[in-house]
N, C-alpha and C. Protein backbone atom coordinates (compact mmCIF):
# COMPACT_ATOMS: atom_id res chain seq x y z
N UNK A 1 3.07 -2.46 -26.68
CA UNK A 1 1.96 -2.88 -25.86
C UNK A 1 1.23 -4.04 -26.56
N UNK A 2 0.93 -5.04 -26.19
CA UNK A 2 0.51 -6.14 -26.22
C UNK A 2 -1.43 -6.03 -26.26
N UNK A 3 -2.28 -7.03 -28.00
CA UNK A 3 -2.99 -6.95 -27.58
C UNK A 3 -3.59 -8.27 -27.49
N UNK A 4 -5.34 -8.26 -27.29
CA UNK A 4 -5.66 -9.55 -27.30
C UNK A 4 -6.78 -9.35 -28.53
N UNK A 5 -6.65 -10.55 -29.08
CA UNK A 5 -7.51 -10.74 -30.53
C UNK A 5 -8.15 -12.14 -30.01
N UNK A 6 -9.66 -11.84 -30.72
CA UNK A 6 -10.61 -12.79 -30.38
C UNK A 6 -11.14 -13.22 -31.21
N UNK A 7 -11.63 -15.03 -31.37
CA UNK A 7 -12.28 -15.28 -32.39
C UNK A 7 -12.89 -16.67 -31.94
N UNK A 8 -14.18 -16.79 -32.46
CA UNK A 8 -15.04 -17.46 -31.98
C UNK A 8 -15.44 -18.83 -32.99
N UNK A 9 -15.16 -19.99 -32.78
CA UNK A 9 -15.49 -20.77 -33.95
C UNK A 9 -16.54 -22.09 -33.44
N UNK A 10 -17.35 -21.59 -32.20
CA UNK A 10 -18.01 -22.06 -31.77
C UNK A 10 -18.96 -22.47 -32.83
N UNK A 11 -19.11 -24.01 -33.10
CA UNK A 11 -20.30 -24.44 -33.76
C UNK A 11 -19.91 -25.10 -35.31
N UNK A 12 -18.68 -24.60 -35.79
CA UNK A 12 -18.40 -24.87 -37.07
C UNK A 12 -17.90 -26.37 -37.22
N UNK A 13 -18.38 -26.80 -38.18
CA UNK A 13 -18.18 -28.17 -39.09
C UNK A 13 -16.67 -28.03 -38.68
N UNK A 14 -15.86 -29.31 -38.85
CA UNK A 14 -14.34 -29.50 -38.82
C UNK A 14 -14.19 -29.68 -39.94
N UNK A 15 -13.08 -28.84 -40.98
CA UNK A 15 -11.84 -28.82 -40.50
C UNK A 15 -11.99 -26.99 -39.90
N UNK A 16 -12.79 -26.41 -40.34
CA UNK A 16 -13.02 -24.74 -39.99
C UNK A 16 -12.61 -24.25 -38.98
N UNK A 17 -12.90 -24.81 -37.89
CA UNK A 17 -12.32 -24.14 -36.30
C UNK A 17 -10.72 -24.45 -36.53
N UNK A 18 -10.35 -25.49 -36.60
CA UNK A 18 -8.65 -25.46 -36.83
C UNK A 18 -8.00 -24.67 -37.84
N UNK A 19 -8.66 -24.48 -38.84
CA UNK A 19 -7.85 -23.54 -40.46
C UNK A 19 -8.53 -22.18 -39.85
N UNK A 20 -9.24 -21.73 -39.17
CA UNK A 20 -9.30 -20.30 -38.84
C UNK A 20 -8.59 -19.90 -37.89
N UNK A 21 -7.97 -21.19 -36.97
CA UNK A 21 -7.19 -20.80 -35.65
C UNK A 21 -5.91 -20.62 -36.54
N UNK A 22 -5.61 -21.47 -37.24
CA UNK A 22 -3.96 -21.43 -37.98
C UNK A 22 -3.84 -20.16 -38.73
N UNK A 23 -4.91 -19.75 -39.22
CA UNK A 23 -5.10 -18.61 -40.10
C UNK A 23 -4.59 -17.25 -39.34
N UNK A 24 -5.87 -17.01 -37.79
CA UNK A 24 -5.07 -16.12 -36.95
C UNK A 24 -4.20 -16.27 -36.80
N UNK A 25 -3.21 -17.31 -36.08
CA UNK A 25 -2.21 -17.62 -35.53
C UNK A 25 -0.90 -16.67 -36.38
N UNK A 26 -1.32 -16.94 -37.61
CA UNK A 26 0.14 -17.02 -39.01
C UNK A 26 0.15 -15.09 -38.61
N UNK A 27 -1.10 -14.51 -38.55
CA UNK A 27 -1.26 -13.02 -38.15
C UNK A 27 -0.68 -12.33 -37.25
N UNK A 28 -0.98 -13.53 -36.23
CA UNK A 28 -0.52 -12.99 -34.38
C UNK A 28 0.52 -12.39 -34.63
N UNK A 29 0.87 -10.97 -34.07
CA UNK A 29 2.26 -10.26 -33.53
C UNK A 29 2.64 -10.64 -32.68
N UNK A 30 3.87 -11.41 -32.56
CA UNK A 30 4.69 -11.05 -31.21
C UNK A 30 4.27 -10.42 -29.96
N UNK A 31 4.17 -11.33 -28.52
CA UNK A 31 3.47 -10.56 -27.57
C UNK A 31 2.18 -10.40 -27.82
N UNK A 32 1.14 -10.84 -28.62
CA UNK A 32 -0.30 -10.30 -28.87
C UNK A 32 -0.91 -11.73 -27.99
N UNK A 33 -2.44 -11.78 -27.43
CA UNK A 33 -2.42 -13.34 -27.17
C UNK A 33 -3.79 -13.13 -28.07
N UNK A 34 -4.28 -14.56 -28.62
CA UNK A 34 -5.18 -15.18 -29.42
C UNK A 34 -6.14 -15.53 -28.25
N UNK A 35 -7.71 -15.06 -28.46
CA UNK A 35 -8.53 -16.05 -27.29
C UNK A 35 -9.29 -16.04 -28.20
N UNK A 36 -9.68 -17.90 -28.32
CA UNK A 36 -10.56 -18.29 -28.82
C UNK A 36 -11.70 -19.32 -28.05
N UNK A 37 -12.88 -18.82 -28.87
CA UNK A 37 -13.76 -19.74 -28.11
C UNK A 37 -14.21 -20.52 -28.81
N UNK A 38 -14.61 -22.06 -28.30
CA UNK A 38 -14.75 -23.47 -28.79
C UNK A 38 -15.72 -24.34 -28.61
N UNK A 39 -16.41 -24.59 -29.11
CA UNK A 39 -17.75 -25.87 -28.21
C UNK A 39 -16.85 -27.12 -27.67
N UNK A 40 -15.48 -27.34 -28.31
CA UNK A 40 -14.85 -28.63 -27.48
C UNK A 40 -13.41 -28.61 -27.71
N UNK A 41 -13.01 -29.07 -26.25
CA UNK A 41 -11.13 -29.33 -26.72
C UNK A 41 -10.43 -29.64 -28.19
N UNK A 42 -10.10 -28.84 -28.55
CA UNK A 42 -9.29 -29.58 -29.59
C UNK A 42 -8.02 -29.92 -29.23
N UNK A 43 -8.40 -31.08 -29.04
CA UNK A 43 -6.82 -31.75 -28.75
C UNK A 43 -5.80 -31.91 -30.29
N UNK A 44 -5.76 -32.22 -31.27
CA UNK A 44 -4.63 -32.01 -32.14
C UNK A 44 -4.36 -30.83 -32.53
N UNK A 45 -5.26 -29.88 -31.83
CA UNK A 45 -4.56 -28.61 -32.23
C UNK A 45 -3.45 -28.22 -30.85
N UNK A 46 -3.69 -28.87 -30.18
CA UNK A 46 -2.65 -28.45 -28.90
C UNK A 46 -1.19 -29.18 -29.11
N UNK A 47 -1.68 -30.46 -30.35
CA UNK A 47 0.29 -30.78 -30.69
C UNK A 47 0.54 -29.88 -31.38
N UNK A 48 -0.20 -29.36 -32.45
CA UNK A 48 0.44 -28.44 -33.29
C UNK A 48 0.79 -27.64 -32.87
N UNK A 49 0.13 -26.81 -31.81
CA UNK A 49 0.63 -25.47 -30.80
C UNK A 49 2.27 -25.50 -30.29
N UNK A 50 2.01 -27.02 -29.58
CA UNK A 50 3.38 -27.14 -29.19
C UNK A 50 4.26 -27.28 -29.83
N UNK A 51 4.33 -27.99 -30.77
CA UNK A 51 5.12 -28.32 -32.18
C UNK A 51 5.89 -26.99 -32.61
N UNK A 52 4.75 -25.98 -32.52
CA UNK A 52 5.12 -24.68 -33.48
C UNK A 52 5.65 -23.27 -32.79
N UNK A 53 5.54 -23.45 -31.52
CA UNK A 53 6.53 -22.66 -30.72
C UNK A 53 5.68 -21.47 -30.10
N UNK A 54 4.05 -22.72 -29.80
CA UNK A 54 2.62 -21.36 -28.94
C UNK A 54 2.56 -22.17 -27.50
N UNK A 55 2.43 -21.29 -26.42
CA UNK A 55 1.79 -22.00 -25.21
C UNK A 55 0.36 -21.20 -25.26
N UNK A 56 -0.10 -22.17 -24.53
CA UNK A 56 -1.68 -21.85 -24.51
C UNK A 56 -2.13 -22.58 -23.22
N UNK A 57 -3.42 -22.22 -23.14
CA UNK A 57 -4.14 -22.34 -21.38
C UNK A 57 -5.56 -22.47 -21.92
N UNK A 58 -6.20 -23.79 -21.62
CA UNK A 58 -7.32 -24.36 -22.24
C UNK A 58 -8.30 -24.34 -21.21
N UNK A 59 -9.62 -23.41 -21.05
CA UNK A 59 -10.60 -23.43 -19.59
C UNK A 59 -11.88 -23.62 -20.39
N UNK A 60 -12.82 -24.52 -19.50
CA UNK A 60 -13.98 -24.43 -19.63
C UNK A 60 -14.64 -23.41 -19.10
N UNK A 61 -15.89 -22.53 -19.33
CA UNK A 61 -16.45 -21.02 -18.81
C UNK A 61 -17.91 -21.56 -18.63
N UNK A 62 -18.63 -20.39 -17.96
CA UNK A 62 -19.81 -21.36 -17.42
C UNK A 62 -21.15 -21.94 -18.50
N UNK A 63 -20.70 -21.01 -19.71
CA UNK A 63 -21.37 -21.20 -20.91
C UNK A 63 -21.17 -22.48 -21.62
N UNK A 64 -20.42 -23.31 -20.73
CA UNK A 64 -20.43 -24.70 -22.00
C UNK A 64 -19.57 -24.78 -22.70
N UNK A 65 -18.57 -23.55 -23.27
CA UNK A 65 -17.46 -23.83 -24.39
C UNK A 65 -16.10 -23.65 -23.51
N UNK A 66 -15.33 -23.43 -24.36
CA UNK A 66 -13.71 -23.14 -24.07
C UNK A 66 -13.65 -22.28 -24.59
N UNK A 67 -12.72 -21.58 -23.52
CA UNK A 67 -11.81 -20.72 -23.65
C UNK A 67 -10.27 -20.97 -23.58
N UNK A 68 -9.78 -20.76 -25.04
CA UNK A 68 -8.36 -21.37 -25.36
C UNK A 68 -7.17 -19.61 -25.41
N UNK A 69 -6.46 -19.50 -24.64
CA UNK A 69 -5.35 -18.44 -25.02
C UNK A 69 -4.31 -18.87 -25.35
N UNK A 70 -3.48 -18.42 -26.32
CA UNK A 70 -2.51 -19.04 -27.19
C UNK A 70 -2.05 -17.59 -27.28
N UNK A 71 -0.61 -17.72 -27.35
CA UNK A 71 0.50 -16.79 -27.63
C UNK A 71 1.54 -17.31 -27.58
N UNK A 72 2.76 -16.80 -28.77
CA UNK A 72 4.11 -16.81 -29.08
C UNK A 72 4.58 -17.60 -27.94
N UNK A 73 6.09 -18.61 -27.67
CA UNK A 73 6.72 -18.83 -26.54
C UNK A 73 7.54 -17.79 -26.35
């Protein structure tokens, strides 16, 4: 059974929101999905996603940030 893990890096200085997403990521089980929330697109983290074998689905929510889900291909 598949779960979902959440983590919030709303607000943090860069490079922090990207080395805490890579950090979960290296964790993620198989089948688990990652939702993270963001004050803004990170776009070079979406080559690396692809690069590294994650799809993900990037939404704005009515609060102003993103909501990014990322899991295994």
């Amino acid at each position: 059974m598949s779960q979902t893990h959440s983590l919030d890096v709303c607000g943090l200085p860069p490079p922090e929101p990207f080395e805490q997403i890579m950090t979960a990521l290296d964790d993620l089980p198989n089948g688990d999905l990652l939702e993270v929330r963001i004050h803004r697109q990170p776009h070079p983290l979406f080559e690396v996603l692809r690069n590294n074998g994650f799809v993900y689905n990037c939404e704005p929510t009515p609060d102003g940030v993103f909501l990014i889900r990322i899991r295994h291909q």
